[in-house]
C-alpha atoms as a PDB file:
ATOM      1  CA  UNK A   1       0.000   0.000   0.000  1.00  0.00           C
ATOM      2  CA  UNK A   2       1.567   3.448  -1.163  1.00  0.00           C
ATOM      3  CA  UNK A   3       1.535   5.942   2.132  1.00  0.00           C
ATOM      4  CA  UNK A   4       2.588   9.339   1.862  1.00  0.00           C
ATOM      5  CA  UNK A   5       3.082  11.510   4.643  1.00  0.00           C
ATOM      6  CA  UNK A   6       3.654  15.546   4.245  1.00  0.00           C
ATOM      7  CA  UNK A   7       5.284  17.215   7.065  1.00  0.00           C
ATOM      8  CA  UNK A   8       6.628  20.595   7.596  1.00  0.00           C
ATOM      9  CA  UNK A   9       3.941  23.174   6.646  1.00  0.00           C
ATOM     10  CA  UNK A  10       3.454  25.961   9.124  1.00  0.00           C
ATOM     11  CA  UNK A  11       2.727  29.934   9.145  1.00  0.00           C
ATOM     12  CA  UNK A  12       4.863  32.373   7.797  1.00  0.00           C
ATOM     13  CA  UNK A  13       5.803  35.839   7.050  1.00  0.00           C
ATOM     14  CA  UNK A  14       5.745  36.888   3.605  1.00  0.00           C
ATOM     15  CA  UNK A  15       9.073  36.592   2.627  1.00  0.00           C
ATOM     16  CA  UNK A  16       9.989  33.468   4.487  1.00  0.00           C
ATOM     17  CA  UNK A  17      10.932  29.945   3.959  1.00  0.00           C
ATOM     18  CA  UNK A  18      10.218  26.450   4.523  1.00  0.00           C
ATOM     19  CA  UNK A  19      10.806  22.902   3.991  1.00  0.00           C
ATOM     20  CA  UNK A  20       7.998  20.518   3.234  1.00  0.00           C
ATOM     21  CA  UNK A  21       9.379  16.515   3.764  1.00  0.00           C
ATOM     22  CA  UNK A  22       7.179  13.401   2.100  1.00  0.00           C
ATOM     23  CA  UNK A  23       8.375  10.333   3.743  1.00  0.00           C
ATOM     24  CA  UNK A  24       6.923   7.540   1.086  1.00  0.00           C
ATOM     25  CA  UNK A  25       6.598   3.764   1.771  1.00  0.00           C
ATOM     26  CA  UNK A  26       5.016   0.399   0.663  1.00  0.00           C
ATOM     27  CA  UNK A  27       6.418   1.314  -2.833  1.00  0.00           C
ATOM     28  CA  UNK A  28       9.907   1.271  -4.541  1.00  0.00           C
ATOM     29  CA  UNK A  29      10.426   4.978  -3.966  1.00  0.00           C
ATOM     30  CA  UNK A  30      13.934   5.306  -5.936  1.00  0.00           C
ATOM     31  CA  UNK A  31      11.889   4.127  -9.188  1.00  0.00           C
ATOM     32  CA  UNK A  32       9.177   6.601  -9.703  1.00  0.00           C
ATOM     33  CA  UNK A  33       8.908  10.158 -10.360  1.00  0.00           C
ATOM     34  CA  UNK A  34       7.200  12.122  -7.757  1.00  0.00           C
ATOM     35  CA  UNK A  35       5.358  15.154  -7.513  1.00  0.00           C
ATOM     36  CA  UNK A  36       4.460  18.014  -5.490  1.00  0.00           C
ATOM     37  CA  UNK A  37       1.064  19.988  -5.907  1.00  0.00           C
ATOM     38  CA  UNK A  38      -0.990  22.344  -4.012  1.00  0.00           C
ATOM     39  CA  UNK A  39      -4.994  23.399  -3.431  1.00  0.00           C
ATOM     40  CA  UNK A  40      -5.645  27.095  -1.822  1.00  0.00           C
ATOM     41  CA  UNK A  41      -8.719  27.523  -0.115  1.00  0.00           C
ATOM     42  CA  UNK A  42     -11.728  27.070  -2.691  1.00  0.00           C
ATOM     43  CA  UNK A  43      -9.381  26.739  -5.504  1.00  0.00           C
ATOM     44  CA  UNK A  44      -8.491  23.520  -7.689  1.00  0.00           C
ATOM     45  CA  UNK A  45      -5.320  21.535  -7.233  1.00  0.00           C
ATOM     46  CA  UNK A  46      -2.415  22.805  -9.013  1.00  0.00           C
ATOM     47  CA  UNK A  47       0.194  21.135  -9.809  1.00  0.00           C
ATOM     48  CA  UNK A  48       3.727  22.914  -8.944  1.00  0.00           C
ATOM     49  CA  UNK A  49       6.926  21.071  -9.160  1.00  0.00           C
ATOM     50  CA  UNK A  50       8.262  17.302 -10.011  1.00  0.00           C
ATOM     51  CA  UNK A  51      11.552  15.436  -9.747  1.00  0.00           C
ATOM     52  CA  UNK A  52      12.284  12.346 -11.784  1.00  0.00           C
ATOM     53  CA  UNK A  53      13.431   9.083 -10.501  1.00  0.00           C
ATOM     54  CA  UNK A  54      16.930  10.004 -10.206  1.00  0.00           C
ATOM     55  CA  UNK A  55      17.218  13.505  -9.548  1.00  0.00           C
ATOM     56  CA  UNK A  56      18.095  14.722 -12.924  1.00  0.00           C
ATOM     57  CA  UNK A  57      15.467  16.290 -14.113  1.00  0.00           C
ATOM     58  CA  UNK A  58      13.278  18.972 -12.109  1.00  0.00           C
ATOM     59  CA  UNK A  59      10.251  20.633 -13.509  1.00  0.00           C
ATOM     60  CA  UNK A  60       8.284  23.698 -12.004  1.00  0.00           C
ATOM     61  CA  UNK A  61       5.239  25.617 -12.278  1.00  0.00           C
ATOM     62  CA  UNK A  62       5.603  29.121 -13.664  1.00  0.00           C
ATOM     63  CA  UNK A  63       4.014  30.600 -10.454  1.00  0.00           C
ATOM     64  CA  UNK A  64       6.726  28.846  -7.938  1.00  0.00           C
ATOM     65  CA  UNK A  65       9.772  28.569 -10.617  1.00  0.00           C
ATOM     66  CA  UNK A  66      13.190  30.404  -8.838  1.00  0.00           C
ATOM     67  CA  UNK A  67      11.653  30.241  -5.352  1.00  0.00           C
ATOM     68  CA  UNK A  68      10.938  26.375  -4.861  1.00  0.00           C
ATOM     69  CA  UNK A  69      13.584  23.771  -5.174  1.00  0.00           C
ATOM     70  CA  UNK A  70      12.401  19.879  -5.361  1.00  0.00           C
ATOM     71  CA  UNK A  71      14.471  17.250  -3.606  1.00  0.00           C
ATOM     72  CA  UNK A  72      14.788  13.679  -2.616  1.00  0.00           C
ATOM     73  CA  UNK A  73      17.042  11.481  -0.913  1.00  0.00           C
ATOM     74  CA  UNK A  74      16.154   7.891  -2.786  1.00  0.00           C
ATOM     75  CA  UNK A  75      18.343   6.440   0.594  1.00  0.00           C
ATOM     76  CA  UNK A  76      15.644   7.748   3.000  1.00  0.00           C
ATOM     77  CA  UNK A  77      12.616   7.269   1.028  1.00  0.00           C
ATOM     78  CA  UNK A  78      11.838  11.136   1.323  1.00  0.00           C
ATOM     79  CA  UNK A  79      10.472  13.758  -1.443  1.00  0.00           C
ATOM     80  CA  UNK A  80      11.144  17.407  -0.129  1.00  0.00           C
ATOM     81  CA  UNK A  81      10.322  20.637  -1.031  1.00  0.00           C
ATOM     82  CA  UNK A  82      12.262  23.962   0.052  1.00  0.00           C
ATOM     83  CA  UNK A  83      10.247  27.342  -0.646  1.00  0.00           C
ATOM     84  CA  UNK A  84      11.603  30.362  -0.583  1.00  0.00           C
ATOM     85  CA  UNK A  85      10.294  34.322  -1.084  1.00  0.00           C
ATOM     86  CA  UNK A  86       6.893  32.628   0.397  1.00  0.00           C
ATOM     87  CA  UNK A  87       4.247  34.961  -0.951  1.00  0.00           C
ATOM     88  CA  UNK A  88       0.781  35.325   0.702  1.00  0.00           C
ATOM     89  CA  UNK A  89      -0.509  33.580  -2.895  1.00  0.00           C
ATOM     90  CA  UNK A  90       1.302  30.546  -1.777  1.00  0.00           C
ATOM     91  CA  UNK A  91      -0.973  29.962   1.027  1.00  0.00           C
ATOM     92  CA  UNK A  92      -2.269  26.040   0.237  1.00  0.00           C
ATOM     93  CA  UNK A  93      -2.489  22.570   1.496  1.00  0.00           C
ATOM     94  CA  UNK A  94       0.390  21.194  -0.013  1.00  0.00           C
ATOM     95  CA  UNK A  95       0.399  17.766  -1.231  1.00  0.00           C
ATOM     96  CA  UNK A  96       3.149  14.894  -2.720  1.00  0.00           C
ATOM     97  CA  UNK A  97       1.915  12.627  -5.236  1.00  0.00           C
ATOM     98  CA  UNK A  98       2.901   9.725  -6.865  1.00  0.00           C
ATOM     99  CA  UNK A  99       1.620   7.279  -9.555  1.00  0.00           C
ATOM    100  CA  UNK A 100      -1.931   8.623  -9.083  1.00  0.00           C
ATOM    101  CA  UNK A 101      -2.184   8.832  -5.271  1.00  0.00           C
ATOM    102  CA  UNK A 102      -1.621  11.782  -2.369  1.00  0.00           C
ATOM    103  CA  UNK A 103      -1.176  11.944   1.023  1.00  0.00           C
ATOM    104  CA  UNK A 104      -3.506  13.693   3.502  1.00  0.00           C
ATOM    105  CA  UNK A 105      -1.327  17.596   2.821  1.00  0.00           C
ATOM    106  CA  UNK A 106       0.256  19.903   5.182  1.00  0.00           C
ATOM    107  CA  UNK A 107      -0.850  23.457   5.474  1.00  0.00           C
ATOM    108  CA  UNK A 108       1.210  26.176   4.527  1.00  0.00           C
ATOM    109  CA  UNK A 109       0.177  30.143   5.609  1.00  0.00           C
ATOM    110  CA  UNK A 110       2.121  32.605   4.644  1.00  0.00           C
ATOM    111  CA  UNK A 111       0.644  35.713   6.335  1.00  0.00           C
ATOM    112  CA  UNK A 112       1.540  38.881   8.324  1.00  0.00           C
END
């Protein structure tokens, strides 16, 4: 069974960081490409960033691209996300995904 757990979400000043984690299990984490997306309040899900299997490739969404860096150490089974310049737009439940599933999302705030 795939399980996904987000930690690391918080509140924040605009113009602060933080580091989401995703430990993953019950799957062979070093062979798939993972994701990150987020869902603001009455909004859809958006996708943001993604990191193939073997860190060489990175993707981002326009809105988060030069302030978010995806991550993962394949040794520790663990998907992260660093965000930086946090804007009061980036206020979301932030989610990893993988091969179709999510876990349950940590809330981010970024507010004065």
């Amino acid at each position: 069974e795939v399980q996904l757990v987000e930690s690391g979400g918080g509140l924040v000043q605009p113009g602060g960081s933080l580091r989401l984690s995703c430990a993953a299990s019950g799957f062979i984490f070093s062979s798939y490409a993972v994701s990150w997306a987020r869902q603001a309040p009455g909004k859809g899900l958006e996708w943001i960033s993604a990191i193939n299997s073997d860190s060489s490739r990175t993707d981002y969404a326009d809105s988060v691209k030069g302030r978010f860096t995806i991550s993962r150490d394949n040794a520790k089974n663990t998907l992260y996300l660093q965000m930086n310049s946090l804007k009061p737009d980036d206020t979301a439940v932030y989610y990893c995904a993988v091969a179709g599933q999510r876990g349950q999302g940590t809330q981010v705030t970024v507010s004065s």
